[in-house]
N, C-alpha and C. Protein backbone atom coordinates (compact mmCIF):
# COMPACT_ATOMS: atom_id res chain seq x y z
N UNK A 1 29.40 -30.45 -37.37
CA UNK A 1 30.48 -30.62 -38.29
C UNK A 1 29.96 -31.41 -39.49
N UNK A 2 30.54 -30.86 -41.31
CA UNK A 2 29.78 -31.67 -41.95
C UNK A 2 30.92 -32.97 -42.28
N UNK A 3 29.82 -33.88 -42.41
CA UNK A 3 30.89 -35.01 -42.13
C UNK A 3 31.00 -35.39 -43.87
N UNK A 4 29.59 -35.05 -44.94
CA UNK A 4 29.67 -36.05 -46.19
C UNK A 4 28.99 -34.89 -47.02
N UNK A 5 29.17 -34.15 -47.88
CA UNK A 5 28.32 -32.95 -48.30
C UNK A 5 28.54 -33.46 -50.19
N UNK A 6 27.30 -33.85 -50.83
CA UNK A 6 27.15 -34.19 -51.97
C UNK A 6 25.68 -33.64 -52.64
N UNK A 7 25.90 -33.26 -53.66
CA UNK A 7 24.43 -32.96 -54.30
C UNK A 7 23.25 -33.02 -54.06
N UNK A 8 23.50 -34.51 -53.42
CA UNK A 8 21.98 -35.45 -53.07
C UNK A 8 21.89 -35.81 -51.37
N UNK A 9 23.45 -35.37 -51.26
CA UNK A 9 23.41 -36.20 -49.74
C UNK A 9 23.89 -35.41 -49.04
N UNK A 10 23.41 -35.24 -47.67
CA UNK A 10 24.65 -34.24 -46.41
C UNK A 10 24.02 -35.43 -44.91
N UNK A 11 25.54 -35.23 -44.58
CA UNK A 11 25.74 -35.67 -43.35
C UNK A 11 26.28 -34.88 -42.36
N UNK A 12 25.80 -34.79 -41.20
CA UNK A 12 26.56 -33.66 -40.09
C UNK A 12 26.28 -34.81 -39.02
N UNK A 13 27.05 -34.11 -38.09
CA UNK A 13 26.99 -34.52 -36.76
C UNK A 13 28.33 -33.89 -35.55
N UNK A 14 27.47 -34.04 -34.27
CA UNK A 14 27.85 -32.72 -33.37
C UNK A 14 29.47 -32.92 -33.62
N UNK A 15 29.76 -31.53 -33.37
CA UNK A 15 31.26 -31.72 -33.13
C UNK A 15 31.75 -32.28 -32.33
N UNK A 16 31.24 -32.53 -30.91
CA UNK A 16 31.90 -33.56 -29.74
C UNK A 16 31.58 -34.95 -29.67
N UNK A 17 31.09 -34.82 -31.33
CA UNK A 17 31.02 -36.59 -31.91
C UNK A 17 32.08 -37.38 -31.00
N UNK A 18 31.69 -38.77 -30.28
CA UNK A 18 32.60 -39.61 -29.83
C UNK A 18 33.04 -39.57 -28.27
N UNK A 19 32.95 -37.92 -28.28
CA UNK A 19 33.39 -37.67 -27.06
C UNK A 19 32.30 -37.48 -25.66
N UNK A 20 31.67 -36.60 -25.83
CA UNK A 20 30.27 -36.54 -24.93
C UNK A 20 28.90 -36.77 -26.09
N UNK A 21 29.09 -36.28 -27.05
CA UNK A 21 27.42 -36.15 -28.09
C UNK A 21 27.37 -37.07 -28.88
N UNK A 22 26.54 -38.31 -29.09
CA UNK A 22 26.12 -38.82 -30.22
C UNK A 22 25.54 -38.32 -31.43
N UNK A 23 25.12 -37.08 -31.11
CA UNK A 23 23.94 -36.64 -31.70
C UNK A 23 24.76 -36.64 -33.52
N UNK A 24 23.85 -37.29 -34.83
CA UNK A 24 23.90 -37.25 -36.16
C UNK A 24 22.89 -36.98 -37.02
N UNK A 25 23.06 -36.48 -37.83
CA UNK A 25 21.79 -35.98 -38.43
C UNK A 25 22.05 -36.34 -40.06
N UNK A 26 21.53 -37.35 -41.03
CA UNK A 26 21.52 -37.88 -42.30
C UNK A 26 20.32 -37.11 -43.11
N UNK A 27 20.75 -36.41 -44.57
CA UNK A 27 19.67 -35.61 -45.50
C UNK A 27 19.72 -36.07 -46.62
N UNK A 28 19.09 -36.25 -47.09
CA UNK A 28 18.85 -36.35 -49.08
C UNK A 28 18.28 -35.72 -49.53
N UNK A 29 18.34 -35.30 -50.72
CA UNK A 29 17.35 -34.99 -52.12
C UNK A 29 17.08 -35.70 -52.79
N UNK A 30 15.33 -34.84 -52.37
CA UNK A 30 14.10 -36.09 -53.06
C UNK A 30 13.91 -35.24 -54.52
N UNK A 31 14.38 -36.27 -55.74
CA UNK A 31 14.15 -35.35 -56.70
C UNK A 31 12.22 -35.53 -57.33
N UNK A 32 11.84 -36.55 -56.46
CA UNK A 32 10.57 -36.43 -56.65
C UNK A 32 9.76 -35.42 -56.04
N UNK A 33 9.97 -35.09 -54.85
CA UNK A 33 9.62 -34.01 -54.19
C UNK A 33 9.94 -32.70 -54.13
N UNK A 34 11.36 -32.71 -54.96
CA UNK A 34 12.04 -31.35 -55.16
C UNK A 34 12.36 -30.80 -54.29
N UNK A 35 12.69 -31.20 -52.92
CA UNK A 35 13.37 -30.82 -51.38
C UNK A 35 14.34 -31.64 -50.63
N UNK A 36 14.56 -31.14 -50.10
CA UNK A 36 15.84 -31.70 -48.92
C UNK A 36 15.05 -32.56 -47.48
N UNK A 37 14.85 -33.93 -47.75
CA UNK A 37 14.19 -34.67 -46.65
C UNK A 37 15.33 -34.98 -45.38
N UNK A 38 15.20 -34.89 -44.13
CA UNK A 38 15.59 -35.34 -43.34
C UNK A 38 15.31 -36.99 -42.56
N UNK A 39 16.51 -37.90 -43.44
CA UNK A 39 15.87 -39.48 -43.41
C UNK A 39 16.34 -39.86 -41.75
N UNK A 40 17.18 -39.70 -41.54
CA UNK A 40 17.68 -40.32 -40.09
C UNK A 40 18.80 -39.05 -39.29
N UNK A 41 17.89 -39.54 -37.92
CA UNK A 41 18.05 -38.09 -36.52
C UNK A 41 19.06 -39.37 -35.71
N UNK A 42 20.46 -39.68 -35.42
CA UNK A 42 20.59 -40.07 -34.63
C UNK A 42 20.54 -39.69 -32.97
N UNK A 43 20.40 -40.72 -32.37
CA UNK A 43 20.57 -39.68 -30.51
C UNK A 43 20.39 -38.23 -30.53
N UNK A 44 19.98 -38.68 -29.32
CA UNK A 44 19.79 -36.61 -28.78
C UNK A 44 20.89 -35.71 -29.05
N UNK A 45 20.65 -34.75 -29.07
CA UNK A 45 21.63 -33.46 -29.13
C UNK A 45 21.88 -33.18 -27.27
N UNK A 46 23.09 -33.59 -27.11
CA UNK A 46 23.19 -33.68 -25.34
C UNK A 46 23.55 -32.70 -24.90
N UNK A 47 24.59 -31.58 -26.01
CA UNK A 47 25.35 -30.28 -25.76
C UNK A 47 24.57 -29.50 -26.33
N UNK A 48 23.59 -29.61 -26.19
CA UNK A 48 22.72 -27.96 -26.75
C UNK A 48 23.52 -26.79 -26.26
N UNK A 49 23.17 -26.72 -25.14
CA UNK A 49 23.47 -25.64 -23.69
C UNK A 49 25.07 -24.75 -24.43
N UNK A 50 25.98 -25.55 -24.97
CA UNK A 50 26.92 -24.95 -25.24
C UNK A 50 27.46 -24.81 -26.65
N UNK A 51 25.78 -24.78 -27.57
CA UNK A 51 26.14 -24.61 -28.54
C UNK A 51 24.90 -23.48 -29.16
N UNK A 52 24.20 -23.28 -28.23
CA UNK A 52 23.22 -22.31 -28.58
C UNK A 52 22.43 -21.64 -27.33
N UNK A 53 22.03 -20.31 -27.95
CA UNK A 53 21.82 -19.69 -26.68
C UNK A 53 20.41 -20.10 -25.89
N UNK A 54 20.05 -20.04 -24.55
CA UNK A 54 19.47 -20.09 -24.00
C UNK A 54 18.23 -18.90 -23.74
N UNK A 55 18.22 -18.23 -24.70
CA UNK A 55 17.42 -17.38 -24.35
C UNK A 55 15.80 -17.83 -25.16
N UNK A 56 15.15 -17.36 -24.70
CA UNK A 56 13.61 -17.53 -24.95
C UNK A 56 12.95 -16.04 -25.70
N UNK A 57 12.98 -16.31 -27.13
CA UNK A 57 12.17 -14.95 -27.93
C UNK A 57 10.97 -14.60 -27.67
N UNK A 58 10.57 -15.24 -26.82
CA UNK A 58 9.08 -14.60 -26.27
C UNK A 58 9.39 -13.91 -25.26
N UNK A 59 10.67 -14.22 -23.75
CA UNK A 59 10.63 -14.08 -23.08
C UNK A 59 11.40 -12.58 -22.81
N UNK A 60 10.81 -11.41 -23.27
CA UNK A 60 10.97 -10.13 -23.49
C UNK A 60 11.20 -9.38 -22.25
N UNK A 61 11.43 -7.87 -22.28
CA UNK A 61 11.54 -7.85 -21.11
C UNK A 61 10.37 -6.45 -20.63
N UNK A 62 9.37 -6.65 -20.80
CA UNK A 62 8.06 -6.68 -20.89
C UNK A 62 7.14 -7.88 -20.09
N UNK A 63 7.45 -9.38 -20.35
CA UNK A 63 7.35 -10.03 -19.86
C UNK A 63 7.89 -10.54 -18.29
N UNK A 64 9.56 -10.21 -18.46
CA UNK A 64 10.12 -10.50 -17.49
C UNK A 64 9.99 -9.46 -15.99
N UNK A 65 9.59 -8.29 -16.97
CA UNK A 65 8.99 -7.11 -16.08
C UNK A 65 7.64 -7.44 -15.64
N UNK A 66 7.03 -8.13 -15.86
CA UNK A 66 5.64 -8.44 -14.66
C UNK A 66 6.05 -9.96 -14.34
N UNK A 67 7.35 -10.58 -14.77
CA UNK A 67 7.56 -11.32 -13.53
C UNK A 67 8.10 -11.11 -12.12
N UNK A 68 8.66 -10.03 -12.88
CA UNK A 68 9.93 -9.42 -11.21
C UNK A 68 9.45 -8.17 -11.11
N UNK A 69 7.99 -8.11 -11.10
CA UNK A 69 7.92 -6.69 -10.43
C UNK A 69 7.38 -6.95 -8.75
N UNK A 70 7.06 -7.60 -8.44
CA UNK A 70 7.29 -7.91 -6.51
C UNK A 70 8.34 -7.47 -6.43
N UNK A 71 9.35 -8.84 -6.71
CA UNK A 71 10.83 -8.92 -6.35
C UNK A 71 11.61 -7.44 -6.43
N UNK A 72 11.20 -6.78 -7.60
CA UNK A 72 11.60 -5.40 -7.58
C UNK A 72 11.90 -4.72 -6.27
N UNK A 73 9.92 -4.33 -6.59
CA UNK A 73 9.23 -3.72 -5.41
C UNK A 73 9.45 -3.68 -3.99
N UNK A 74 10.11 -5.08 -3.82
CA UNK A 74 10.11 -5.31 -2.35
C UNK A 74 12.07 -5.27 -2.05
N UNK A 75 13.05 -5.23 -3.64
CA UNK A 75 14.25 -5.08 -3.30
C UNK A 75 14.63 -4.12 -4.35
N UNK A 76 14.41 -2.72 -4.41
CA UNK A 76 14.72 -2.19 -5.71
C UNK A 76 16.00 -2.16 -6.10
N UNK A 77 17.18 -2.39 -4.93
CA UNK A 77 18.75 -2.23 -5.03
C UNK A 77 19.34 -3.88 -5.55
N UNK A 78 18.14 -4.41 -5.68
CA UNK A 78 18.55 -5.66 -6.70
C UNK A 78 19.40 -6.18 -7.76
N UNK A 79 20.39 -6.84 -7.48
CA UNK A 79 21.57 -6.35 -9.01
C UNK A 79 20.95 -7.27 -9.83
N UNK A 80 21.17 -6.40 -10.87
CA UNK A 80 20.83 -7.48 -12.31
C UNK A 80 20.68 -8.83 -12.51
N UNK A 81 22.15 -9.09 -12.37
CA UNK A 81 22.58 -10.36 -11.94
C UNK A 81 21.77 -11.22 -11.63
N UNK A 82 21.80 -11.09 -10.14
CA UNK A 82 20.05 -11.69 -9.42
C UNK A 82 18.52 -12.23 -9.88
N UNK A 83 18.32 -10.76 -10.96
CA UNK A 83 17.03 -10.95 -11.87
C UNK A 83 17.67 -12.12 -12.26
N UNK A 84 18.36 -12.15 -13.13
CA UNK A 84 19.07 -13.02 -14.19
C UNK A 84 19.04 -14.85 -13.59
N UNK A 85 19.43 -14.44 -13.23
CA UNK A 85 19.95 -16.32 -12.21
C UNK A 85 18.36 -16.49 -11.31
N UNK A 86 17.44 -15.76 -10.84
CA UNK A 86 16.41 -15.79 -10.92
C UNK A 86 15.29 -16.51 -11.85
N UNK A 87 15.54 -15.91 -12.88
CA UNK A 87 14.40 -16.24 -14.18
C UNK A 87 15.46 -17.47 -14.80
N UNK A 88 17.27 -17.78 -14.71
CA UNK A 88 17.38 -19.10 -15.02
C UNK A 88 16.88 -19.84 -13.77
N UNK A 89 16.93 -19.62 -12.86
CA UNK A 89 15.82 -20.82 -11.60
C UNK A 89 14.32 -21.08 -11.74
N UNK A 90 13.77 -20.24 -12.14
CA UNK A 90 12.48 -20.23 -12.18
C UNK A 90 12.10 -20.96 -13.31
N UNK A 91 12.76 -20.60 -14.59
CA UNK A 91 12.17 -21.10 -16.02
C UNK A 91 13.11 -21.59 -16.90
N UNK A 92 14.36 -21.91 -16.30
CA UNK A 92 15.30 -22.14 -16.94
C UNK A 92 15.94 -21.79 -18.58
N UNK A 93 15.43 -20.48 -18.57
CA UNK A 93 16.06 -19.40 -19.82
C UNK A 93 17.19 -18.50 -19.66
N UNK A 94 17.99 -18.26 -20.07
CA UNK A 94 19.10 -17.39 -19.92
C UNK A 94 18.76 -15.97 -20.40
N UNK A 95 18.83 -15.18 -19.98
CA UNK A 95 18.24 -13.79 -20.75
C UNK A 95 19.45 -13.03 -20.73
N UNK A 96 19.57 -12.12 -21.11
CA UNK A 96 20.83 -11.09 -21.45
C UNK A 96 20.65 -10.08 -20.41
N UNK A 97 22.13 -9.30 -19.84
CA UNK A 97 21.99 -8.78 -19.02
C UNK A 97 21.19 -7.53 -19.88
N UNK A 98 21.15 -6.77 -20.73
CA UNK A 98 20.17 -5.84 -21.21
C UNK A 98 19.11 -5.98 -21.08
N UNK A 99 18.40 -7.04 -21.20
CA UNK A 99 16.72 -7.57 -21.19
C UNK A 99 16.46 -7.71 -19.96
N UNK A 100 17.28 -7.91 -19.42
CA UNK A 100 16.94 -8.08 -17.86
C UNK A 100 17.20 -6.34 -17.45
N UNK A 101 18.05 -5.81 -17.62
CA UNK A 101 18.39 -4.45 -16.97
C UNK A 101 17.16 -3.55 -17.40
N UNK A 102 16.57 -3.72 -18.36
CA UNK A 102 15.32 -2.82 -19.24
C UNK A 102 14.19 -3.67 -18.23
N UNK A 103 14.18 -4.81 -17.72
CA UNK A 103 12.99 -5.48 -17.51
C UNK A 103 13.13 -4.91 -15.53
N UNK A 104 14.03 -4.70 -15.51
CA UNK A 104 14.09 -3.50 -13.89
C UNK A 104 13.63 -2.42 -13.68
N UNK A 105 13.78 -1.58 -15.15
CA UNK A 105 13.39 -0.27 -15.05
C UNK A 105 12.38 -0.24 -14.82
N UNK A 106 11.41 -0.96 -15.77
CA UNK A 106 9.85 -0.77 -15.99
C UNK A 106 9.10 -0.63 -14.49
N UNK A 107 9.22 -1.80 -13.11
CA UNK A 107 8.78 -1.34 -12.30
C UNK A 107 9.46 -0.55 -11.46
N UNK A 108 10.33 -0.32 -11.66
CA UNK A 108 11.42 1.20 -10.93
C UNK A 108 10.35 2.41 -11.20
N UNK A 109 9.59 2.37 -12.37
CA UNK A 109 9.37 3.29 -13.27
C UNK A 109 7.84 3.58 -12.80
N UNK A 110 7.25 2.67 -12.56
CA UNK A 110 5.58 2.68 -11.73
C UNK A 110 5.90 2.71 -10.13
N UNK A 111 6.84 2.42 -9.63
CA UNK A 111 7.00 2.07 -8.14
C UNK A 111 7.34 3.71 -7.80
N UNK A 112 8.32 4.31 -8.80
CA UNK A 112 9.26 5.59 -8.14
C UNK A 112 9.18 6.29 -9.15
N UNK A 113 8.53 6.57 -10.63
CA UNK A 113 8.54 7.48 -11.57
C UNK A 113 9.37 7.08 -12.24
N UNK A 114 9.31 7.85 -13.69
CA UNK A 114 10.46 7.79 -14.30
C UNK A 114 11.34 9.12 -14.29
N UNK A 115 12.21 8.58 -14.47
CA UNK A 115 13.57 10.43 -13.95
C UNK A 115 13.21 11.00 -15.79
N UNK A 116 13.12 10.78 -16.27
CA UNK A 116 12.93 11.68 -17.52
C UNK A 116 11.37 12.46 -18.28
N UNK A 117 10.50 11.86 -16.80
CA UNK A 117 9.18 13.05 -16.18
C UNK A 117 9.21 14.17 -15.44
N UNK A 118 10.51 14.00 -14.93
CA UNK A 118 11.15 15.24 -13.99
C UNK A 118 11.51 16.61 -14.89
């Protein structure tokens, strides 16, 4: 939330200011530098989790497909789901049920073919 928004100056800080998050963040303009410096970070940001997503841009589903290709292999009737709450236990990333549902196929796809080789 912005709390002070001026030419030279911005102030934000979390919206559950007061309540669970300390977290504040103080900016100026350096007209010597010709940018926007960030002078003072108060406290942690405590509500990340419910203010941004959990997913990991590396963590593709390419990747997630040679993590769960055992787990596949050895349960192919595996619901999504499962993958999912899986890879948040393991690495604590949230992935989307699509990235995860694409990251099933792939060893479905070496284990049993793919149906659109047929």
């Amino acid at each position: 939330m912005v709390v002070e928004s001026k030419t030279d100056r911005y102030v934000v800080r979390c919206i559950h200011y007061n309540n669970s998050c300390q977290w504040r963040l103080q900016a100026s303009y350096s007209k010597i530098r010709d940018q926007w410096e960030i002078k003072r970070i108060e406290s942690p940001h405590t509500c990340l989790s419910t203010v941004m997503s959990q997913d990991h841009v590396n963590l593709d589903s390419h990747q997630i497909a040679s993590i769960m290709v055992n787990t596949v292999r050895i349960n192919p009737s595996i619901p999504v789901k499962s993958l999912i709450t899986e890879i948040k236990n393991r690495y604590g990333y949230s992935v989307t049920y699509r990235k995860a549902w694409i990251a099933k196929q792939k060893p479905l796809a070496i284990e049993f073919g793919n149906w659109e080789d047929i």
